[in-house]
C-alpha atoms as a PDB file:
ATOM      1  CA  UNK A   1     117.564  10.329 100.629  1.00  0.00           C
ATOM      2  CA  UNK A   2     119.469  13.665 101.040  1.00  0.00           C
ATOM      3  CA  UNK A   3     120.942  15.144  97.551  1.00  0.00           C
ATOM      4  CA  UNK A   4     124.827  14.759  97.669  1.00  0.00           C
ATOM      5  CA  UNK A   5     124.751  12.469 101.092  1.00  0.00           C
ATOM      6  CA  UNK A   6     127.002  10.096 101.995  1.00  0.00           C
ATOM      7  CA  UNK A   7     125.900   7.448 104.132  1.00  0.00           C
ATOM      8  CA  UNK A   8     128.017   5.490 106.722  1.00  0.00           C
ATOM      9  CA  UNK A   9     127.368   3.251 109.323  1.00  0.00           C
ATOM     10  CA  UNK A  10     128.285   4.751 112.684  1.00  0.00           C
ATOM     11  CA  UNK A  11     128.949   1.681 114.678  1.00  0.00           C
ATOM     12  CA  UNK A  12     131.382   2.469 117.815  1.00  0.00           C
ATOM     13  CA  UNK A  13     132.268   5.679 116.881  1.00  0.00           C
ATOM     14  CA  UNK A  14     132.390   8.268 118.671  1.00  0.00           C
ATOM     15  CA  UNK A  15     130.532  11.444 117.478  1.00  0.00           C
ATOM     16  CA  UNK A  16     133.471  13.886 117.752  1.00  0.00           C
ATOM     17  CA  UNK A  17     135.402  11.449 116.026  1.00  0.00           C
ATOM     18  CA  UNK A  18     132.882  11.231 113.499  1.00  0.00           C
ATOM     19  CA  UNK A  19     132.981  14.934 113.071  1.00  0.00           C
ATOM     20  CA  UNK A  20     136.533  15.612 113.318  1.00  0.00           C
ATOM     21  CA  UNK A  21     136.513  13.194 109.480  1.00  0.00           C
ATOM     22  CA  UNK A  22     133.751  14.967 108.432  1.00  0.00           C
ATOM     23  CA  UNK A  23     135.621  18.401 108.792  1.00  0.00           C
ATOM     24  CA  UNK A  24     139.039  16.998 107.444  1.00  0.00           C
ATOM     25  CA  UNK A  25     137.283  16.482 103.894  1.00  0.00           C
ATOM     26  CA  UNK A  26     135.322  19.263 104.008  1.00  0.00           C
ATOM     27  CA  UNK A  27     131.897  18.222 104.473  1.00  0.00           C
ATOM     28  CA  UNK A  28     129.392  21.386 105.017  1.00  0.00           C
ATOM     29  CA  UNK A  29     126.785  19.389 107.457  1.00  0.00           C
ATOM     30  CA  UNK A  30     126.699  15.826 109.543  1.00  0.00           C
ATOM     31  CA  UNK A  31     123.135  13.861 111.030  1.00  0.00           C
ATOM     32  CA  UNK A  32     123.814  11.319 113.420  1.00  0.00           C
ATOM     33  CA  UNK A  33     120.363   9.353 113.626  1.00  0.00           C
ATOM     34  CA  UNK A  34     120.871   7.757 116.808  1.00  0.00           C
ATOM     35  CA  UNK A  35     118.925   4.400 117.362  1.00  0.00           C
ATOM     36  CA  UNK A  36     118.071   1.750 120.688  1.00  0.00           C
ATOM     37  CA  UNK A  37     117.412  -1.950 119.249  1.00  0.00           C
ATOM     38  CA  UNK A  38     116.177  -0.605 115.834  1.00  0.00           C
ATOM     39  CA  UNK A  39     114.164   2.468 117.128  1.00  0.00           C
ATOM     40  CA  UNK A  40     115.430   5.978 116.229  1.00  0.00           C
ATOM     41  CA  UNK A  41     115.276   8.313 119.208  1.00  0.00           C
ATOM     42  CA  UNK A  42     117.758  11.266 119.107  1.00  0.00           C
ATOM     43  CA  UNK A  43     119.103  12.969 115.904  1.00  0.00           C
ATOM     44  CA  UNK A  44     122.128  15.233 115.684  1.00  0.00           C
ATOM     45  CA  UNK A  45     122.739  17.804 113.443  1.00  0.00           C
ATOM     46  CA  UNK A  46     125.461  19.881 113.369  1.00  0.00           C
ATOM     47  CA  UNK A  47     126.391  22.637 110.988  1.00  0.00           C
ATOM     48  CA  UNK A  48     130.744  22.258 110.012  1.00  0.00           C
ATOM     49  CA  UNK A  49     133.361  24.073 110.341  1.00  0.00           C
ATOM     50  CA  UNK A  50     131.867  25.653 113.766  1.00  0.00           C
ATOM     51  CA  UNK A  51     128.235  24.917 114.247  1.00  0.00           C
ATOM     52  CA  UNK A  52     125.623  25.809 115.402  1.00  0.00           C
ATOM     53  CA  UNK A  53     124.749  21.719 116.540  1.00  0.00           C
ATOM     54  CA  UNK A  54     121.697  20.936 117.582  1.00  0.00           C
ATOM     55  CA  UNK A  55     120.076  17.287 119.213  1.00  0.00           C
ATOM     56  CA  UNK A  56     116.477  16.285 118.780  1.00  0.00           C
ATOM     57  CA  UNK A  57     114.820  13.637 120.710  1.00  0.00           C
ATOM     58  CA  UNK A  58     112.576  11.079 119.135  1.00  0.00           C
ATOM     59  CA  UNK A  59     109.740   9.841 120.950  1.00  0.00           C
ATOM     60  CA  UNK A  60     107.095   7.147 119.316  1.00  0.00           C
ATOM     61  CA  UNK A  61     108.703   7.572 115.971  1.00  0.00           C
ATOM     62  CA  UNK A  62     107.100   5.160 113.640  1.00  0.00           C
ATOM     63  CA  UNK A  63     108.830   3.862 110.775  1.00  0.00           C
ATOM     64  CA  UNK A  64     107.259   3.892 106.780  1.00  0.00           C
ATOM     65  CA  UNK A  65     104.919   1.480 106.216  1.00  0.00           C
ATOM     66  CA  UNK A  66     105.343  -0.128 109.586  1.00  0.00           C
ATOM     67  CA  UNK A  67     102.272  -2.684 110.708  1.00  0.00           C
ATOM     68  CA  UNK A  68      99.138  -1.430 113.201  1.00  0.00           C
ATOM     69  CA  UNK A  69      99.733  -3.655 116.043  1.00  0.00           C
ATOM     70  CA  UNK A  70      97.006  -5.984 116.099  1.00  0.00           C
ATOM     71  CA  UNK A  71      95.516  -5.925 112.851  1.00  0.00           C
ATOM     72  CA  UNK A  72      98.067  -7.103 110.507  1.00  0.00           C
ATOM     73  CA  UNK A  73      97.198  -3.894 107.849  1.00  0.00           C
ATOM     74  CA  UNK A  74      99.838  -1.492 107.179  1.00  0.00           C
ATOM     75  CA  UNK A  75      99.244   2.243 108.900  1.00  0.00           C
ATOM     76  CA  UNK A  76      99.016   5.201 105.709  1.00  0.00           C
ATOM     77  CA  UNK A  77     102.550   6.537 105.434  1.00  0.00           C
ATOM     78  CA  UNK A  78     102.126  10.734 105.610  1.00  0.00           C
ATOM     79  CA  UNK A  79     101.728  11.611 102.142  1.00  0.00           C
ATOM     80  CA  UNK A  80     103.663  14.678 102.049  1.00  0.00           C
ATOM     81  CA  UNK A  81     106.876  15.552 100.190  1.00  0.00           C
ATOM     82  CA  UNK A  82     109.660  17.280 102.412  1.00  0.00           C
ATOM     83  CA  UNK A  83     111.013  20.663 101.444  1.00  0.00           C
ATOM     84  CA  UNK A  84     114.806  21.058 101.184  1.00  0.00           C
ATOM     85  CA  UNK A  85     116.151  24.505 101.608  1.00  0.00           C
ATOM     86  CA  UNK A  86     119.271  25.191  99.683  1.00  0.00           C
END
């Protein structure tokens, strides 16, 4: 998803844990997608070695190709591409 990512499931971990790794192999940026019983509702971001860090809430996210309740059709995904700043 991200160019030169490294995904890893969180579990228990804690988030300064989490970072504290990150920084000890020299990663440049971690985002912790935070999720309640398969929703996503907060993301972290935080810039290593010293920050800035920064926490977005999610409200009514709605996943790719997720179903419109009721009507057993799939919703049109946003057809955009993101932009990724170097």
């Amino acid at each position: 998803m991200l160019p030169n990512a490294t995904r890893l499931n969180r579990g228990g971990t804690v988030v300064a844990d989490l970072v504290a790794s990150a920084r000890a192999h020299d990663f440049t940026d971690v985002l912790v997608l935070h999720e309640h019983r398969g929703q996503p509702d907060g993301l972290v971001v935080c810039h290593l070695p010293f920050g800035p860090t920064a926490y977005f809430g999610l409200y009514n996210a709605v996943s790719k190709g997720r179903r419109a309740e009721g009507r057993g059709e799939r919703q049109n995904p946003i057809r955009s591409s993101p932009s990724l700043v170097p």
